[in-house]
C-alpha atoms as a PDB file:
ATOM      1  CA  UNK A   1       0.000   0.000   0.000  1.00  0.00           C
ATOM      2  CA  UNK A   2       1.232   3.669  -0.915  1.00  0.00           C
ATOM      3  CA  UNK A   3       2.044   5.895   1.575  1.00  0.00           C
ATOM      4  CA  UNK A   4       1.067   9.500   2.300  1.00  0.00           C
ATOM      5  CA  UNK A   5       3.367  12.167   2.373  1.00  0.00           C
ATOM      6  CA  UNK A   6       3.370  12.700   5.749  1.00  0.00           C
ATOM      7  CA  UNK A   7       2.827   9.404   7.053  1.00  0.00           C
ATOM      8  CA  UNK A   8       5.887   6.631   7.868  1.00  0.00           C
ATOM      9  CA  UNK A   9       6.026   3.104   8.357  1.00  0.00           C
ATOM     10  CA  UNK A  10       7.220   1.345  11.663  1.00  0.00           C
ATOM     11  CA  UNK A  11       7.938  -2.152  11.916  1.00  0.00           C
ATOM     12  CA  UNK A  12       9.044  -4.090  15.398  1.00  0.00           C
ATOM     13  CA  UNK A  13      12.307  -3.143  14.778  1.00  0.00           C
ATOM     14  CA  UNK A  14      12.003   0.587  14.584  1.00  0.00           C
ATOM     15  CA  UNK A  15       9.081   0.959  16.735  1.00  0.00           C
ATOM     16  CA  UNK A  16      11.716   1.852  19.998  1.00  0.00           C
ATOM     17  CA  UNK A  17      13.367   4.640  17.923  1.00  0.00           C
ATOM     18  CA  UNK A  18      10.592   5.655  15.628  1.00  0.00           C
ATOM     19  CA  UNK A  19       7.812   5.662  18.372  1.00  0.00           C
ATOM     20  CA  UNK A  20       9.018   5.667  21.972  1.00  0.00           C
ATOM     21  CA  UNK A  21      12.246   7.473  22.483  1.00  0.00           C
ATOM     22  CA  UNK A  22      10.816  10.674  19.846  1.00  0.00           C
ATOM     23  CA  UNK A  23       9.678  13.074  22.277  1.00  0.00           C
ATOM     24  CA  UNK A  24       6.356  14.141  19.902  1.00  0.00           C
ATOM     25  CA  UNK A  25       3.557  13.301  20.246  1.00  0.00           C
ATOM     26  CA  UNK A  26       3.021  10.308  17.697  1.00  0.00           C
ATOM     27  CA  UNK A  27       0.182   8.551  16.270  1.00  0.00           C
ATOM     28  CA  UNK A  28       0.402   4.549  15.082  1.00  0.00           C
ATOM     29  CA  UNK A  29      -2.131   2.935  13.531  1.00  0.00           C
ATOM     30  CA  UNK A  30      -2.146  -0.592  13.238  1.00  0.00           C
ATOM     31  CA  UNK A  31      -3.263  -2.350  10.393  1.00  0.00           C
ATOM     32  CA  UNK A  32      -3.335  -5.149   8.334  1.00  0.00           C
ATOM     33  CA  UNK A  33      -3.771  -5.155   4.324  1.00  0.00           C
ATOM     34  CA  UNK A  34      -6.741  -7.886   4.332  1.00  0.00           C
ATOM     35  CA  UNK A  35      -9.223  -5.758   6.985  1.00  0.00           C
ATOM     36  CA  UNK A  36     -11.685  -3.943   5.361  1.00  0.00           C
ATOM     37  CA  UNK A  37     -11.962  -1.397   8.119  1.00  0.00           C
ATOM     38  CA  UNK A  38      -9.068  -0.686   7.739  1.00  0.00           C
ATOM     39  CA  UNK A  39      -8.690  -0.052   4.353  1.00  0.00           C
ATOM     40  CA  UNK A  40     -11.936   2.321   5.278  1.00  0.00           C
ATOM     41  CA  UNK A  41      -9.719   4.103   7.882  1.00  0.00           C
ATOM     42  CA  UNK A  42      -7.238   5.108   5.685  1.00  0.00           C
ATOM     43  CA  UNK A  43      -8.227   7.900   4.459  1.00  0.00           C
ATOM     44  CA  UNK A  44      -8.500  10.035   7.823  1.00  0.00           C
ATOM     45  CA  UNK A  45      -5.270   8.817   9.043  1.00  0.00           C
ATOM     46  CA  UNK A  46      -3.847  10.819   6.093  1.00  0.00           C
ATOM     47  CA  UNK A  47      -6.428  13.504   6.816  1.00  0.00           C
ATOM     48  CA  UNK A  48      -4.420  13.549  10.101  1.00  0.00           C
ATOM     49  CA  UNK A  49      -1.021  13.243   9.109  1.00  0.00           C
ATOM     50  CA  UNK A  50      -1.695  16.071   6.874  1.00  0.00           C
ATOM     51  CA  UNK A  51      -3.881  18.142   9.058  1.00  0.00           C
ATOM     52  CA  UNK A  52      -1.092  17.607  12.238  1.00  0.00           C
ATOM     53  CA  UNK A  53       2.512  17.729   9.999  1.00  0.00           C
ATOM     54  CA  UNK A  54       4.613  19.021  12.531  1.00  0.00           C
ATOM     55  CA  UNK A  55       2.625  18.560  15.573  1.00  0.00           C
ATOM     56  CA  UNK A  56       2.541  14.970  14.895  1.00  0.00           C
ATOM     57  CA  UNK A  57       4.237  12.174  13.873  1.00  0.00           C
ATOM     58  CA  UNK A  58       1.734   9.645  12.021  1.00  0.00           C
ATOM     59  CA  UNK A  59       3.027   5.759  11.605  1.00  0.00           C
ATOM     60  CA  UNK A  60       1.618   2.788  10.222  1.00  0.00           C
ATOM     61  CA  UNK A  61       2.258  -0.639  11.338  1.00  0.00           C
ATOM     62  CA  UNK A  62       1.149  -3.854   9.621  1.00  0.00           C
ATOM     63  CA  UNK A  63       0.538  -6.243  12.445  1.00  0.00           C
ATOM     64  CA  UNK A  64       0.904  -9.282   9.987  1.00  0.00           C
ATOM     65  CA  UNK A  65       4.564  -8.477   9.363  1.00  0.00           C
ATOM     66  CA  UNK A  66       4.911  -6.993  12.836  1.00  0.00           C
ATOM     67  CA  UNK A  67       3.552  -9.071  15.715  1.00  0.00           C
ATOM     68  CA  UNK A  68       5.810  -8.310  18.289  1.00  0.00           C
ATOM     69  CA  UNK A  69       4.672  -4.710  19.013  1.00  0.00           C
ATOM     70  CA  UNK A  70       0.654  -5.449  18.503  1.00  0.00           C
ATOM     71  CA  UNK A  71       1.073  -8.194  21.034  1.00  0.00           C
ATOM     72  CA  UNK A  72       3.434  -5.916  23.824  1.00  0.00           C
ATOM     73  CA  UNK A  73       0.321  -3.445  23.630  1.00  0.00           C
ATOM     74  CA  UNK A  74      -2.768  -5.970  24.234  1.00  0.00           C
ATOM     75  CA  UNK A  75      -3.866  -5.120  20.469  1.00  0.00           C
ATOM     76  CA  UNK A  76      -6.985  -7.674  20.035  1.00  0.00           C
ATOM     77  CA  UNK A  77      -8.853  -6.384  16.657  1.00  0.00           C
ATOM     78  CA  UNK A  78      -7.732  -3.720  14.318  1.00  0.00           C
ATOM     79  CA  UNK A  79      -7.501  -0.901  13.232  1.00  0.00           C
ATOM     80  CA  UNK A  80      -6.380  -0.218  16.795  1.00  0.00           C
ATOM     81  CA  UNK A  81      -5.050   4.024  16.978  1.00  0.00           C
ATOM     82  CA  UNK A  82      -2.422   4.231  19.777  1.00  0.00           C
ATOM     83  CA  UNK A  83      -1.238   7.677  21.228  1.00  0.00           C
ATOM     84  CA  UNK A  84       2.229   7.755  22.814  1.00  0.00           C
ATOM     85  CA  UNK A  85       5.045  10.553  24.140  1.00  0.00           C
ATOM     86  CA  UNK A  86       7.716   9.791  26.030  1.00  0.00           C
ATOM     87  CA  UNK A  87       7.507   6.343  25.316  1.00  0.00           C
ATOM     88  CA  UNK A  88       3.723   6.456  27.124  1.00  0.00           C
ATOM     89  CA  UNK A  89       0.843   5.165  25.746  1.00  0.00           C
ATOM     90  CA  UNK A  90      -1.883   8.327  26.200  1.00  0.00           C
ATOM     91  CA  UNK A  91      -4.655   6.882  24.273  1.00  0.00           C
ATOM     92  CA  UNK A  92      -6.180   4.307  22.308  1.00  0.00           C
ATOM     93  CA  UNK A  93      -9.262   4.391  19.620  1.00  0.00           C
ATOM     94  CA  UNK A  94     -10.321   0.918  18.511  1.00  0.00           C
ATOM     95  CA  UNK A  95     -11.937   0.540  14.884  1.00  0.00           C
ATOM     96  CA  UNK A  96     -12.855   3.218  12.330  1.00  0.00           C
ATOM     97  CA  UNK A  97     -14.219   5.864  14.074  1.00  0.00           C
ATOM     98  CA  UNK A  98     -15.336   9.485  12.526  1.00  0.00           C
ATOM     99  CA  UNK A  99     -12.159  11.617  12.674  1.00  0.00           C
ATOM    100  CA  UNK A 100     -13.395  13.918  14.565  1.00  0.00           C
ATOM    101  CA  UNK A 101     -13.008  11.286  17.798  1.00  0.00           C
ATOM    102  CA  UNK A 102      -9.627  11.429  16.076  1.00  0.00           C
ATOM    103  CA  UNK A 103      -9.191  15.111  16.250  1.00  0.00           C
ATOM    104  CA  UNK A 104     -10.842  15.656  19.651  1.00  0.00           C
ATOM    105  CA  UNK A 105      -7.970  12.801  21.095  1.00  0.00           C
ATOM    106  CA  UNK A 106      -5.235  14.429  19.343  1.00  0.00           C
ATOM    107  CA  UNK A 107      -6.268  17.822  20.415  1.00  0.00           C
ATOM    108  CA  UNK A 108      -6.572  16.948  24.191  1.00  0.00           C
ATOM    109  CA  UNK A 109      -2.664  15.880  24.220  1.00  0.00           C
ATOM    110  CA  UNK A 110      -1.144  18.879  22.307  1.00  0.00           C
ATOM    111  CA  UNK A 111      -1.885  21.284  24.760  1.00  0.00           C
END
């Protein structure tokens, strides 16, 4: 699957660098290329990444290729949003929601 601009992909192996030692706030959605809602989700994930360039970082993770990281976090069905800083998980959205549960999440942890 094509990227967006402003979105990266993480695997298990980067996830440390990528995800928990960046001090932004950072946004990783996991995935997987046979869900359908994910596929659906899409679109406002890169509605995010552009909306938040600079504020924050947006990743995408295939759990299929990945399953280390999915299984460290308790992630059961997908798409699963996590929040971290700091190497902290903040927040977690489960399945495609409107982006505006998206927005109103990011929004609480940038101020």
């Amino acid at each position: 699957m094509a990227q967006a601009k402003n979105i990266s992909e993480v695997s298990d192996q980067s996830f440390d660098n990528d995800v928990l030692k960046s001090g932004a706030l950072s946004l990783v959605d996991f995935w997987a290329e046979w869900c359908g809602p994910c596929r659906m989700l899409a679109p406002t994930i890169e509605g995010l990444a552009d909306q938040y360039q600079g504020k924050v970082k947006v990743f995408k993770m295939d759990v299929d290729q990945n399953p280390n990281t999915p299984g460290k976090y308790h992630i059961r069905g997908i798409p699963t949003v996590i929040l971290f800083k700091n190497g902290q998980v903040l927040d977690q959205l489960v399945g495609n929601q409107p982006k505006e549960a998206f927005v109103q999440t990011i929004e609480k942890h940038l101020g």
